[in-house]
Protein backbone atom coordinates (compact mmCIF):
# COMPACT_ATOMS: atom_id res chain seq x y z
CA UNK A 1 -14.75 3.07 -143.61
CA UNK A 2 -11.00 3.65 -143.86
CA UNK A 3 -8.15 1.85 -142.89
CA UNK A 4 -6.66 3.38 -139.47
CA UNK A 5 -3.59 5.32 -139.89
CA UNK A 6 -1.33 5.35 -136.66
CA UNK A 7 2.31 5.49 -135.88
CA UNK A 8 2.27 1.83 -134.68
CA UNK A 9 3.76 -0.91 -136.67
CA UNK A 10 0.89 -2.63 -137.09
CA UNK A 11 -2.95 -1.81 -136.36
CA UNK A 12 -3.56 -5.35 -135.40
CA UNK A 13 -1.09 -7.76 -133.74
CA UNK A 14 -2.98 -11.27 -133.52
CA UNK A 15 -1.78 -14.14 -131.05
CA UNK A 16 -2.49 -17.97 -131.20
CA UNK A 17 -1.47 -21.01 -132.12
CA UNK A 18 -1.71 -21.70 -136.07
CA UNK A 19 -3.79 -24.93 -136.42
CA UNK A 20 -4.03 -27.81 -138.72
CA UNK A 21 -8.06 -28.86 -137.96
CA UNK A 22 -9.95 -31.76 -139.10
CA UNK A 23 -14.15 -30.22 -139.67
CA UNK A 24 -16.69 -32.92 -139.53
CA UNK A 25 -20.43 -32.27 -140.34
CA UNK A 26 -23.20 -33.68 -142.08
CA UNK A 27 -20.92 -37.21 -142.15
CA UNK A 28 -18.17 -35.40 -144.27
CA UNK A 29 -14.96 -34.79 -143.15
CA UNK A 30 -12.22 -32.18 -144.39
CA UNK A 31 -8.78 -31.40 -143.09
CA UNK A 32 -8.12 -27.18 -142.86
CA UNK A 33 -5.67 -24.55 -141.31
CA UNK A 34 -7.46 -22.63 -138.71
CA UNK A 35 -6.95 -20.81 -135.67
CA UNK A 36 -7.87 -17.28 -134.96
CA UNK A 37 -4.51 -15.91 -136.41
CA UNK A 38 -5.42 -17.58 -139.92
CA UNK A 39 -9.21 -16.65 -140.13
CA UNK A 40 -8.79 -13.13 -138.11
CA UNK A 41 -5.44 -12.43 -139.99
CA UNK A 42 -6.20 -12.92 -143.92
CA UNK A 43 -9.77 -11.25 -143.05
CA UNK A 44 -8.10 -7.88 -141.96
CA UNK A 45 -5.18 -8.38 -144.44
CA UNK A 46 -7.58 -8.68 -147.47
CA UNK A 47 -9.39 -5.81 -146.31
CA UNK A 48 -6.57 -3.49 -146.06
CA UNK A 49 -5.18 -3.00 -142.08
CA UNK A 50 -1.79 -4.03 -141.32
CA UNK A 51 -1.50 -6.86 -139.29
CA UNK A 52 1.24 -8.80 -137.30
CA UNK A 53 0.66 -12.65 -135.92
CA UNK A 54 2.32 -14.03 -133.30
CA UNK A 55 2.20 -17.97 -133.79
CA UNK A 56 3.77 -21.47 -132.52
CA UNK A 57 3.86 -24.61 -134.89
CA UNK A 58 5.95 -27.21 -135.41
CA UNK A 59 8.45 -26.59 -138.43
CA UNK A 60 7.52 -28.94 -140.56
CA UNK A 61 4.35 -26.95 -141.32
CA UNK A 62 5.89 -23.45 -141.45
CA UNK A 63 5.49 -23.54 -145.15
CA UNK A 64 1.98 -23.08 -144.06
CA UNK A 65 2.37 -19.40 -142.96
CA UNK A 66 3.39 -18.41 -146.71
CA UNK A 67 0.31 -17.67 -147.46
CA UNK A 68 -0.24 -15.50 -144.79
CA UNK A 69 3.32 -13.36 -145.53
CA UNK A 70 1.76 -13.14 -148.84
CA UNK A 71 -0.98 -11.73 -147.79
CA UNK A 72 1.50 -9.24 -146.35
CA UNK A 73 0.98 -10.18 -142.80
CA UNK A 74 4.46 -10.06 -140.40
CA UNK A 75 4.66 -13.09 -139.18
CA UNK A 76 6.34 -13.80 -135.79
CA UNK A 77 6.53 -17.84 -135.47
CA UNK A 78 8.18 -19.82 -132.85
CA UNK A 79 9.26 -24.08 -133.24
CA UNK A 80 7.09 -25.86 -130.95
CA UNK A 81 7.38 -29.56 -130.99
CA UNK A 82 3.54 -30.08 -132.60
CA UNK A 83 1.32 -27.88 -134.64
CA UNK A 84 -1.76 -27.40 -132.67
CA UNK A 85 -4.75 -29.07 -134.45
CA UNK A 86 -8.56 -29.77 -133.24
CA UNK A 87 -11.32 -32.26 -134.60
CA UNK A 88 -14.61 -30.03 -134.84
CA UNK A 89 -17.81 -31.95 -135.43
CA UNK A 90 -20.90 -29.98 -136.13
CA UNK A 91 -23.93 -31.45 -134.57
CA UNK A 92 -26.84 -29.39 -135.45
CA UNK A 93 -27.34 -27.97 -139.13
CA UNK A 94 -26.37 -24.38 -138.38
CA UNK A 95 -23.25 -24.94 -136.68
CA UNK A 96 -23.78 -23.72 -133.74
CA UNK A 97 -22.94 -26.27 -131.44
CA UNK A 98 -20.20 -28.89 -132.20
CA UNK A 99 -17.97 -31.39 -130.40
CA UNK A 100 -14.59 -30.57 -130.25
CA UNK A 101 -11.08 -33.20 -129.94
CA UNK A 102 -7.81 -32.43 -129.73
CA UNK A 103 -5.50 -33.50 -132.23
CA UNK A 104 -2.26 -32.03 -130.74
CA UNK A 105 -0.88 -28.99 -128.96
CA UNK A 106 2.07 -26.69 -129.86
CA UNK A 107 2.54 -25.50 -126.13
CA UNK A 108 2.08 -21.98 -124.18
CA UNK A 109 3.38 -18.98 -125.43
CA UNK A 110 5.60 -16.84 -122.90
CA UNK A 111 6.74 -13.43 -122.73
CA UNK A 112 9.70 -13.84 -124.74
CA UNK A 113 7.58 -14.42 -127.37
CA UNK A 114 6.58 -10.87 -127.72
CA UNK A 115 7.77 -8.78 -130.55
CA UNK A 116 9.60 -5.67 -129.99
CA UNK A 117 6.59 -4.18 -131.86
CA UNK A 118 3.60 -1.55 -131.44
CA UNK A 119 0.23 -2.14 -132.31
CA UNK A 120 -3.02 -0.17 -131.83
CA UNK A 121 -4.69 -3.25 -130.44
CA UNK A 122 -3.33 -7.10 -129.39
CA UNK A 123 -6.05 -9.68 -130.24
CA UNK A 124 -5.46 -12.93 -128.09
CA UNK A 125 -6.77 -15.74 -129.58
CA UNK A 126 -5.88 -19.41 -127.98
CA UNK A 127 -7.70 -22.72 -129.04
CA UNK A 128 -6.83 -24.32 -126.53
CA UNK A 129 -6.50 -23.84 -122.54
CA UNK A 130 -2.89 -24.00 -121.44
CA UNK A 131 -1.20 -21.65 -124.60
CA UNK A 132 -1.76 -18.46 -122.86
CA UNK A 133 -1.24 -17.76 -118.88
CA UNK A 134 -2.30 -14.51 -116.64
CA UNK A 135 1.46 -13.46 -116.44
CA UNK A 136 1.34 -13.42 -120.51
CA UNK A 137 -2.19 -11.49 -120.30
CA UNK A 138 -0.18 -9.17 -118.01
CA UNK A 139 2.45 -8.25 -120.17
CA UNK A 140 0.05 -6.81 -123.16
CA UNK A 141 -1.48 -4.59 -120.77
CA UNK A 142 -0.24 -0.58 -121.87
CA UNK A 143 0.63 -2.02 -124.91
CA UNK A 144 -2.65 -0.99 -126.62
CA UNK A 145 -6.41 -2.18 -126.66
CA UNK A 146 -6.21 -5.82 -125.74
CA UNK A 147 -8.80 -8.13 -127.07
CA UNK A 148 -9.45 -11.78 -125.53
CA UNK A 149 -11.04 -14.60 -127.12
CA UNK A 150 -12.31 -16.39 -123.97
CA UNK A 151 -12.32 -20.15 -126.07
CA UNK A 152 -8.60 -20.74 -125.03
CA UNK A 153 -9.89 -20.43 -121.47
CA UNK A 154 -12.85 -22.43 -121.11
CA UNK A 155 -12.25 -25.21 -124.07
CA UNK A 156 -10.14 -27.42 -121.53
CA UNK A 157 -8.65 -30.94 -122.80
CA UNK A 158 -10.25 -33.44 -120.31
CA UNK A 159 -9.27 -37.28 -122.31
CA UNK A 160 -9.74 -37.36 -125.19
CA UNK A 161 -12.22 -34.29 -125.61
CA UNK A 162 -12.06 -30.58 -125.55
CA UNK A 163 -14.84 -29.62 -122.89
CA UNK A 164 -16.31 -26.49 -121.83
CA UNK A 165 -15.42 -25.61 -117.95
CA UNK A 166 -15.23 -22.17 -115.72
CA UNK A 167 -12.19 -19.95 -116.54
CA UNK A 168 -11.15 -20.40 -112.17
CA UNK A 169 -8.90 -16.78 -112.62
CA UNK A 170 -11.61 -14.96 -114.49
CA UNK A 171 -11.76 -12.65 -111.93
CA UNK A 172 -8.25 -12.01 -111.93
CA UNK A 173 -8.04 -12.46 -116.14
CA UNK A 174 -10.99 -10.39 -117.24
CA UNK A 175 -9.93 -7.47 -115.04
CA UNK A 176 -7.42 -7.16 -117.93
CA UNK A 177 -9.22 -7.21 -120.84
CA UNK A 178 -10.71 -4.60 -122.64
CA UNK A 179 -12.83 -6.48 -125.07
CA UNK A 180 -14.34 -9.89 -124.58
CA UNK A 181 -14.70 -12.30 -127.44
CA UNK A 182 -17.60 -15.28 -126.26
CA UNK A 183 -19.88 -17.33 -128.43
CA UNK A 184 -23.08 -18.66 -126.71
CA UNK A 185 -21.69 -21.94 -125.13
CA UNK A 186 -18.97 -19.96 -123.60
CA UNK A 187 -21.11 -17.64 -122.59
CA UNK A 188 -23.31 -19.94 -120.68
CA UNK A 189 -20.11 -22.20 -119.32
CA UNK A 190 -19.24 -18.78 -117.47
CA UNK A 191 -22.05 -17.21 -116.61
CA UNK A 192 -24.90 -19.86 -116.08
CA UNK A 193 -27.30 -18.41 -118.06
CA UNK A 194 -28.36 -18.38 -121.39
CA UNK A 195 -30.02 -15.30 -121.60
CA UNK A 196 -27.74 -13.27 -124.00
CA UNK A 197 -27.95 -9.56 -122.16
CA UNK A 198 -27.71 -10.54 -118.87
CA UNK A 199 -24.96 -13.25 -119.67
CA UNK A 200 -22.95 -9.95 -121.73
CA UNK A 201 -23.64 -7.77 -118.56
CA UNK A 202 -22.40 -9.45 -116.30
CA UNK A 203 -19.37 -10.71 -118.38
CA UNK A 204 -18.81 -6.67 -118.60
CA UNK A 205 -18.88 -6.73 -114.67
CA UNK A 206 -15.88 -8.36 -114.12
CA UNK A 207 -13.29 -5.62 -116.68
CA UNK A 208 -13.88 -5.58 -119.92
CA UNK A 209 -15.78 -2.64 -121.45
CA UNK A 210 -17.14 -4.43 -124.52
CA UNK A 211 -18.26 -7.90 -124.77
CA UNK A 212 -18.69 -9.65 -128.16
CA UNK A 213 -20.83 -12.79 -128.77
CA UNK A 214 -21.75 -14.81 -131.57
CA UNK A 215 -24.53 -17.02 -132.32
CA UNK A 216 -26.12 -18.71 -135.58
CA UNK A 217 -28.62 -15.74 -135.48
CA UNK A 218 -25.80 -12.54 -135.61
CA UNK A 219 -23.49 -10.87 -133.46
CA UNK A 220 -24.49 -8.62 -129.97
CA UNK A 221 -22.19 -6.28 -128.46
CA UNK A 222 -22.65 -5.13 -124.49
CA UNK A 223 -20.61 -1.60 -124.92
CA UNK A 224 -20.67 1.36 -122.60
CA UNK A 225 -23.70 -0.20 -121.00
CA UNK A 226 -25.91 -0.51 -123.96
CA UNK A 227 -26.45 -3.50 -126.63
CA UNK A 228 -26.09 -3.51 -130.26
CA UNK A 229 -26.61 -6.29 -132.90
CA UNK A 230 -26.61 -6.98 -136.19
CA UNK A 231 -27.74 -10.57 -137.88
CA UNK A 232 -25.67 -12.71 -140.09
CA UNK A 233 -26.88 -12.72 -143.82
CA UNK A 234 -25.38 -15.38 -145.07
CA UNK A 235 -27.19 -16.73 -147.77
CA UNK A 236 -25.03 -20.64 -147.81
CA UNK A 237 -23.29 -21.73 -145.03
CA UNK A 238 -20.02 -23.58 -146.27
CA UNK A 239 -17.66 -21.76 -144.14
CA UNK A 240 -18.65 -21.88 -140.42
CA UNK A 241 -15.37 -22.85 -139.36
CA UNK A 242 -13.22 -19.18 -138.22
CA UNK A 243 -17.14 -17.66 -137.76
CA UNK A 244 -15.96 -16.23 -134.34
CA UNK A 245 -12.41 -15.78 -135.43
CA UNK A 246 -13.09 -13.02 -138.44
CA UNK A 247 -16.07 -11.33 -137.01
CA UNK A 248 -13.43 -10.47 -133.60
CA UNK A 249 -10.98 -9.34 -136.09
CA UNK A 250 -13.45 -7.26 -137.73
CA UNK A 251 -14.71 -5.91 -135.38
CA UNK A 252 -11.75 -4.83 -133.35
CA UNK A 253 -10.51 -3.07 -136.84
CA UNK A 254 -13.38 -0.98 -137.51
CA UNK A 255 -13.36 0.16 -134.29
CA UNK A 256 -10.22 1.88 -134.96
CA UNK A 257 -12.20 4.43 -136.70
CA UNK A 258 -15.74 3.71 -136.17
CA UNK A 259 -18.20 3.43 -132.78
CA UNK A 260 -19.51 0.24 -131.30
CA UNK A 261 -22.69 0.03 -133.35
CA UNK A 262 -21.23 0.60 -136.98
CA UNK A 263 -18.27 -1.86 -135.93
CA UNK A 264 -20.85 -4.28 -135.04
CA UNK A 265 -22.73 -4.10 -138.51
CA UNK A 266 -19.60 -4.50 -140.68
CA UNK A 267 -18.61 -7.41 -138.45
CA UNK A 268 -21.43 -8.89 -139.13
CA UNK A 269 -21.61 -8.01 -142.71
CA UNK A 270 -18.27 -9.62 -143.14
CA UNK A 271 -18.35 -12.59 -141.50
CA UNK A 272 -21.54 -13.09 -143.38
CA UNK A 273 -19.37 -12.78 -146.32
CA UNK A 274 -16.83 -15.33 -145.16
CA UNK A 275 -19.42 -18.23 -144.17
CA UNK A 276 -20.93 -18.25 -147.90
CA UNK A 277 -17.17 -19.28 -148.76
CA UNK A 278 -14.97 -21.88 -147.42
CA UNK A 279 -11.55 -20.82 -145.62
CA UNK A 280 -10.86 -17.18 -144.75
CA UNK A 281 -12.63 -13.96 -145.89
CA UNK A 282 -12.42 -13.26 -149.67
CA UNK A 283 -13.95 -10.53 -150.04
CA UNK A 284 -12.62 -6.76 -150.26
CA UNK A 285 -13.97 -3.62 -148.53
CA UNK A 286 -16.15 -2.97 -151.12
CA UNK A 287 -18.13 -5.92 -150.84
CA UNK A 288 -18.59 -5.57 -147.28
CA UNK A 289 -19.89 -1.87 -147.74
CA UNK A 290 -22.24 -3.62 -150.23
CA UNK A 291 -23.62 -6.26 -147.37
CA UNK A 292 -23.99 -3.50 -145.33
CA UNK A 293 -25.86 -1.09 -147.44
CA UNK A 294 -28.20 -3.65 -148.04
């Protein structure tokens, strides 16, 4: 699988706020960066697309981004008066459900925010509800594919707690969106059911034409009206934390070049990769060709 070669400036332009997380499981507690446009970013970086990221933090952590400029990434960052940060804590031992508190928000991104830049596809990836709005939705579309990551939609801040709660414009937001990001929670918050293919279908129902989700297990995709999945091989499981995040980013990349069901397996393969190791994706094409071929 080969990098795609366009005449865009980038082949993925990632948006989100970059976070500063606290990860609690198993009584432990470590303090990370996170966010979709660290895990997605460095994943695709490392693996050879170009990729742009389209960020808010608060300046005294914009040292922060250095690693991912030197990871070669173009990185578009506005001040915001915090840097966006969320307690996770694990509950069960494979990580698939976890409480989640926020720690502090940067603020919503607006229009003016966007680059005067092409890309093949725009992933949108908010932690929190309240960074992205409809009208900024709205101005991606005809720029390219764009990708949603529902969590910044449904993870509302109700106290002191990040709950799950009904996106009330999914109608209106979905209709957008050309691929769907969801893990099972989320999935269940907006459709009401738990049953994975008829949760994905009728997630497809209201726009998008592929639907993502992740689970302990693997990764489905609902595309073109059929379902594909490939399981998570993991063989340790010290890097949960940006699961979701690199195995969107993945995907979405090798679908440049590839169809919905090989995209699927190398997403899967390489987030497999990344939740053996702490922090973002290490590992290089090669070795994801190698977890696939196995």
């Amino acid at each position: 699988m080969t990098q795609a070669h366009t005449n865009t400036d980038v082949d993925i332009m990632m948006i989100g706020h970059f976070a500063r997380d606290k990860i609690v499981y198993q009584g432990k507690t470590t303090s990370a960066s996170g966010g979709s446009v660290y895990y997605g970013a460095l994943a695709l970086a490392r693996l050879g697309w170009r990729v742009g990221v389209i960020t808010r933090l608060h300046t005294d952590d914009f040292h922060r981004l250095d690693e991912l400029r030197q990871a070669g990434i173009v990185v578009h960052a506005r001040p915001a008066p915090a840097t966006s940060g969320i307690e996770n804590t694990y509950l069960t031992p494979d990580m698939d459900r976890r409480l989640c508190r926020p720690l502090a928000f940067a603020g919503a991104f607006g229009v003016a925010d966007i680059p005067n830049m092409t890309a093949h596809t725009w992933i949108v990836g908010p932690i929190i509800a309240g960074e992205v709005d409809l009208a900024f939705l709205k101005a991606l579309v005809g720029r390219g594919t764009l990708a949603l990551d529902i969590q910044g939609f449904v993870r509302v801040p109700e106290g002191d707690d990040l709950v799950f709660k009904d996106w009330p414009q999914k109608e209106d937001g979905l209709a957008l969106v050309d691929v769907l990001k969801v893990d099972l929670a989320e999935a269940e918050s907006l459709t009401g059911t738990t049953d994975v293919p008829a949760a994905l279908a009728r997630l497809a129902a209201f726009g998008p034409s592929e639907v993502l989700l992740t689970q302990a297990s693997g990764v489905t995709v609902y595309a073109e009206g059929k379902l594909y999945q490939a399981p998570f091989t993991a063989r340790q499981l010290l890097g949960r934390t940006g699961r979701g995040d690199t195995c969107f980013a993945t995907y979405l990349a090798a679908r440049l070049k590839a169809g919905p069901a090989e995209a699927c397996r190398f997403a899967a393969a390489a987030t497999s990769l990344k939740m053996e190791k702490a922090g973002p994706l290490s590992a290089t094409m090669a070795d994801v060709q190698a977890r696939m071929a196995r």
